[in-house]
Protein backbone atom coordinates (compact mmCIF):
# COMPACT_ATOMS: atom_id res chain seq x y z
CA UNK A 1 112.97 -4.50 25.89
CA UNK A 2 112.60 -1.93 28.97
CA UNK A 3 110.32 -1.70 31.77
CA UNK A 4 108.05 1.18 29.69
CA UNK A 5 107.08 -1.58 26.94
CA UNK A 6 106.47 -4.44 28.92
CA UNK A 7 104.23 -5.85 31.42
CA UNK A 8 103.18 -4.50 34.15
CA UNK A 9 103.35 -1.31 32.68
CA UNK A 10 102.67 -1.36 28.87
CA UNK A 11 98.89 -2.80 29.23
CA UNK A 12 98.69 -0.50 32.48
CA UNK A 13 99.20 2.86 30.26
CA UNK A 14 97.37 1.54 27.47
CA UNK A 15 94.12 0.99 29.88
CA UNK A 16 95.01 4.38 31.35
CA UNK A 17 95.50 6.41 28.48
CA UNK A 18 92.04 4.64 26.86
CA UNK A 19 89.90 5.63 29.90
CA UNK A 20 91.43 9.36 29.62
CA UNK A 21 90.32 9.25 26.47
CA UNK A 22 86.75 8.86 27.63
CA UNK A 23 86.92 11.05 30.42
CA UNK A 24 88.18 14.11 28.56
CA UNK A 25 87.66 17.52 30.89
CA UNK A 26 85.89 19.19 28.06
CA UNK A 27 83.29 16.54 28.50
CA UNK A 28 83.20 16.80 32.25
CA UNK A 29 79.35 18.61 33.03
CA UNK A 30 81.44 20.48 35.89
CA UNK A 31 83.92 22.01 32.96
CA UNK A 32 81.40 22.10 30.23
CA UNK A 33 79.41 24.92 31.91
CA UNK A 34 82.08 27.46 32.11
CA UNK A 35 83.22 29.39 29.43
CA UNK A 36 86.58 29.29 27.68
CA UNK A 37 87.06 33.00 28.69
CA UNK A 38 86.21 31.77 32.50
CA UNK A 39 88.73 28.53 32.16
CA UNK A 40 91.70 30.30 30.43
CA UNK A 41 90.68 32.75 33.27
CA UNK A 42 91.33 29.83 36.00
CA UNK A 43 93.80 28.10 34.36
CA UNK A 44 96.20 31.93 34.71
CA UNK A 45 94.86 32.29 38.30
CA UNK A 46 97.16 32.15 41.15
CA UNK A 47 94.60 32.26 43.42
CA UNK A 48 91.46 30.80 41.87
CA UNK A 49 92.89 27.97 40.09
CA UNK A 50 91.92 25.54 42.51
CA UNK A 51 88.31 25.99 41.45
CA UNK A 52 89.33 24.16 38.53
CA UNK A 53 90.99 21.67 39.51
CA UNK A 54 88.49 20.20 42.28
CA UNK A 55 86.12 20.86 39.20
CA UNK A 56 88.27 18.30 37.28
CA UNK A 57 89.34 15.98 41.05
CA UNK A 58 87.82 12.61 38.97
CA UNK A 59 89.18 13.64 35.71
CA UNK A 60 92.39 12.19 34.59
CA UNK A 61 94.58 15.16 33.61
CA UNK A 62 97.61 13.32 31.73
CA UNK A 63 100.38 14.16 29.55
CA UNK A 64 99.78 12.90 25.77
CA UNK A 65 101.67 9.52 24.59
CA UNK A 66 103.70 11.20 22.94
CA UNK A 67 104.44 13.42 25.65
CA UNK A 68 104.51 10.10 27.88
CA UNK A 69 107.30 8.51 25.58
CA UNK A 70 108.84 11.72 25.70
CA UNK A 71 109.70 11.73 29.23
CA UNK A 72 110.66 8.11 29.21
CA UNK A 73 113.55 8.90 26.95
CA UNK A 74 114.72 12.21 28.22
CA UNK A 75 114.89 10.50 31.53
CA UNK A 76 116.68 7.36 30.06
CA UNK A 77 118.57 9.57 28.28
CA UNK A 78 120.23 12.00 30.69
CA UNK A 79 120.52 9.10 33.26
CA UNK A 80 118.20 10.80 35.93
CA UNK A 81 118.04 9.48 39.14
CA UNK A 82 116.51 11.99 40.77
CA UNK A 83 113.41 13.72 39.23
CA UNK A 84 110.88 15.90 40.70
CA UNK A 85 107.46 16.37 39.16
CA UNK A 86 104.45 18.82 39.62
CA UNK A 87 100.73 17.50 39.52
CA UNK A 88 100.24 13.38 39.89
CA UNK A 89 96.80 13.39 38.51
CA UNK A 90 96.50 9.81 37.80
CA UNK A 91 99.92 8.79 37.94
CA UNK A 92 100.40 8.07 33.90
CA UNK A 93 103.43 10.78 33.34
CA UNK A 94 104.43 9.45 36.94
CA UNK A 95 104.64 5.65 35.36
CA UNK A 96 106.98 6.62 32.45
CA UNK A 97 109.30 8.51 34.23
CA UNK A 98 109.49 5.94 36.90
CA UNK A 99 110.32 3.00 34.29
CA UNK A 100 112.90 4.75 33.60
CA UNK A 101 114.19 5.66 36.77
CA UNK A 102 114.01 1.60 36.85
CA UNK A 103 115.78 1.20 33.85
CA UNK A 104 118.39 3.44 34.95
CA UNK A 105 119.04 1.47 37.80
CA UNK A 106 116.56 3.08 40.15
CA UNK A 107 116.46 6.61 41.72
CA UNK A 108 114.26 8.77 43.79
CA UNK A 109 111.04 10.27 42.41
CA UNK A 110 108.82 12.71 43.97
CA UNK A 111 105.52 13.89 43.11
CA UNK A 112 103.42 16.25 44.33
CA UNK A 113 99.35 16.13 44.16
CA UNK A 114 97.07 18.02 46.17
CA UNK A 115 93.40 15.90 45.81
CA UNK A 116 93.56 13.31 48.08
CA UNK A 117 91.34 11.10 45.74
CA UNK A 118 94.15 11.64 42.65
CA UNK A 119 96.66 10.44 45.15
CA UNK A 120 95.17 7.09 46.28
CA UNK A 121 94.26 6.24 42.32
CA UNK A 122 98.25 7.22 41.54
CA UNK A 123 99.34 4.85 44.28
CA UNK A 124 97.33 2.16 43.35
CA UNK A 125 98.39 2.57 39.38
CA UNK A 126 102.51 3.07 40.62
CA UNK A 127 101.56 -0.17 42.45
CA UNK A 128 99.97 -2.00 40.03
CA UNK A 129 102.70 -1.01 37.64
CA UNK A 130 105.44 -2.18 40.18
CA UNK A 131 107.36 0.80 40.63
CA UNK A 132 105.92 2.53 43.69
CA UNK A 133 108.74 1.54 45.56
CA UNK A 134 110.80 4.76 43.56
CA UNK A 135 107.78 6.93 44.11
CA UNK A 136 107.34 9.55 46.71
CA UNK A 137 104.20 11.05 46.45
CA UNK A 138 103.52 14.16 48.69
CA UNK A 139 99.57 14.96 49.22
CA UNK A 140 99.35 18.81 49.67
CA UNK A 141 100.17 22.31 48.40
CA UNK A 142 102.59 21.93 46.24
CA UNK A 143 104.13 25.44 47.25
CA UNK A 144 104.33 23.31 50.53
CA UNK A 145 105.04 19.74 49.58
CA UNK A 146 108.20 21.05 47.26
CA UNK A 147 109.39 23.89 49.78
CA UNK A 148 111.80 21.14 51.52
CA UNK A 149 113.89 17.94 51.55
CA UNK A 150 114.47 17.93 48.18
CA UNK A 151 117.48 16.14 46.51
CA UNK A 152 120.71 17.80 46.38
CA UNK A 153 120.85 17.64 43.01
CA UNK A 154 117.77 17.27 40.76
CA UNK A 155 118.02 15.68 36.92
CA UNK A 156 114.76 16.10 35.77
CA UNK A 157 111.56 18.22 36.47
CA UNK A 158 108.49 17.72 35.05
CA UNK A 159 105.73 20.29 35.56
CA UNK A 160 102.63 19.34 34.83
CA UNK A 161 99.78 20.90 37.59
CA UNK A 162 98.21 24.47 38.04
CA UNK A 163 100.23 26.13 35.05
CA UNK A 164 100.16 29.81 37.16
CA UNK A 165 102.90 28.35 39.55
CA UNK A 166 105.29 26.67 37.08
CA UNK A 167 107.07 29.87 38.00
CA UNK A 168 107.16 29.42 41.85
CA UNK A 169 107.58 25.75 41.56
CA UNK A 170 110.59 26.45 39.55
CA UNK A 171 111.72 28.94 42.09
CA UNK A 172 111.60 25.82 44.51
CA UNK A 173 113.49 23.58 42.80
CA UNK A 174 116.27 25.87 40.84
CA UNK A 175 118.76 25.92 43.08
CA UNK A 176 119.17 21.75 43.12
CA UNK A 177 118.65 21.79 39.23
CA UNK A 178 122.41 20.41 38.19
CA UNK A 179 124.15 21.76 35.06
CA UNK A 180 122.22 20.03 32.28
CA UNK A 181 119.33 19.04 34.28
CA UNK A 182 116.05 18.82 31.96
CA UNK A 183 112.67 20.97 32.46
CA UNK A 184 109.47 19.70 30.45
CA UNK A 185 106.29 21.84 31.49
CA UNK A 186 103.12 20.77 29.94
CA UNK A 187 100.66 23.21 28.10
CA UNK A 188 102.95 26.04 29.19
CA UNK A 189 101.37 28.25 26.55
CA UNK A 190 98.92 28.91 29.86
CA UNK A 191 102.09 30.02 31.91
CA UNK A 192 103.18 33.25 30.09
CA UNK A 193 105.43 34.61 32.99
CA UNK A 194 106.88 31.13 33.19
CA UNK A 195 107.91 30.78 29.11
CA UNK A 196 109.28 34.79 29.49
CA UNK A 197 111.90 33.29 32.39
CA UNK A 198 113.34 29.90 30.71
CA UNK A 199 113.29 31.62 27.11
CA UNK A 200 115.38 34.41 28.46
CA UNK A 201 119.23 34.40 27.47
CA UNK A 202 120.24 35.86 30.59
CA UNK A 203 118.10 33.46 32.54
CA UNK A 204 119.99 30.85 32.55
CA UNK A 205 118.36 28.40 30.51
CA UNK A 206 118.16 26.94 26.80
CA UNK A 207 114.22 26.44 25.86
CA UNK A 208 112.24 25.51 22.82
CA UNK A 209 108.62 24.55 21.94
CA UNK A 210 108.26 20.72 21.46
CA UNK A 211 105.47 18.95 20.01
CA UNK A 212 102.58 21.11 20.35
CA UNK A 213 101.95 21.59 23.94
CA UNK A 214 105.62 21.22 25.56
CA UNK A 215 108.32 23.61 26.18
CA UNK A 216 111.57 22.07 26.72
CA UNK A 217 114.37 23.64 28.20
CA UNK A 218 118.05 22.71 29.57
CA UNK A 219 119.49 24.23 32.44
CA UNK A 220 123.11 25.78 32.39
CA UNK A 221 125.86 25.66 33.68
């Protein structure tokens, strides 16, 4: 038994993941009139890509389940206690990496989410799910939000927002990354510059595709 299958959180994600579902972006009348030229376009910005995202500001953006499980056991697994993430959306990749920061024994979790509305619907589902107390969401920039007090050391990061800044993010957070620490970014396929770094030998970094929208790596030593 662990805190991902069971209630609070097991019926919480189910509900969640079933209302993403029906709330896909490509069905969202703000996303459905651009054109996939225009929203591969956005989605490489770094400078337009918040059009997008205030296009998608009621859409739940989350990983997949399998994604979901995924981080549950790559957290349990490297016993994280501290893990960063990029992009709250909803809160549903938020909820499995918090159970299990739980099941670890608890930890410190922070999230960064720059719509204001995303944030109050993550609190209320980290809340609901009983594990807001390991949460620290920060409303803003993320350039911002992640530019200080981070952790000394960080075990896991988990980016997952505007895939142009998975570099910069990463430039944020490197330097706390410990030896072994775990990077999953999320449709990285839309981050180009950011797959050339972490699948670099030199860079410092061991990194393979996962699944069909993740690209793992390990940081080293």
């Amino acid at each position: 038994m662990t805190t991902l299958t069971t209630a609070p959180i097991a019926p919480l994600l189910d509900r969640l993941f079933a209302e993403a579902d029906e709330e896909s972006p490509a069905a969202s009348p703000a996303v459905a009139e651009l054109s996939p030229e225009e929203r591969t376009r956005l989605m490489r910005s770094k400078t337009d890509y918040l059009e997008l995202y205030r296009r998608l500001k009621d859409v739940p953006l989350p990983v997949s389940r399998e994604t979901g499980t995924l981080l549950y056991m790559l957290a349990r697994g490297c016993g994280a206690r501290t893990i960063v993430e990029f992009g709250t959306s909803f809160g549903i990749s938020t909820l499995h990496l918090a159970a299990a920061l739980r099941d670890n024994g608890g930890g410190r979790l922070i999230t960064s989410e720059f719509e204001p509305s995303k944030v109050a619907r993550a609190r209320a589902n980290l809340r609901t799910g009983g594990v807001l107390d390991l949460v620290e969401i920060r409303e803003g920039d993320a350039l911002k939000t992640l530019a200080t007090d981070l952790p000394e050391t960080i075990d896991l990061l988990l980016l997952d927002g505007a895939k142009a800044l998975y570099p910069e993010i990463l430039d944020l957070v490197e330097s706390r990354l410990r030896p072994g620490a775990l990077i999953v970014a999320d449709n990285a396929d839309h981050s180009p510059d950011y797959l050339a770094r972490v699948r670099t030998p030199a860079g410092g970094y061991l990194s393979t595709p996962f699944g069909e929208d993740v690209e793992l790596s390990l940081r080293l030593g």
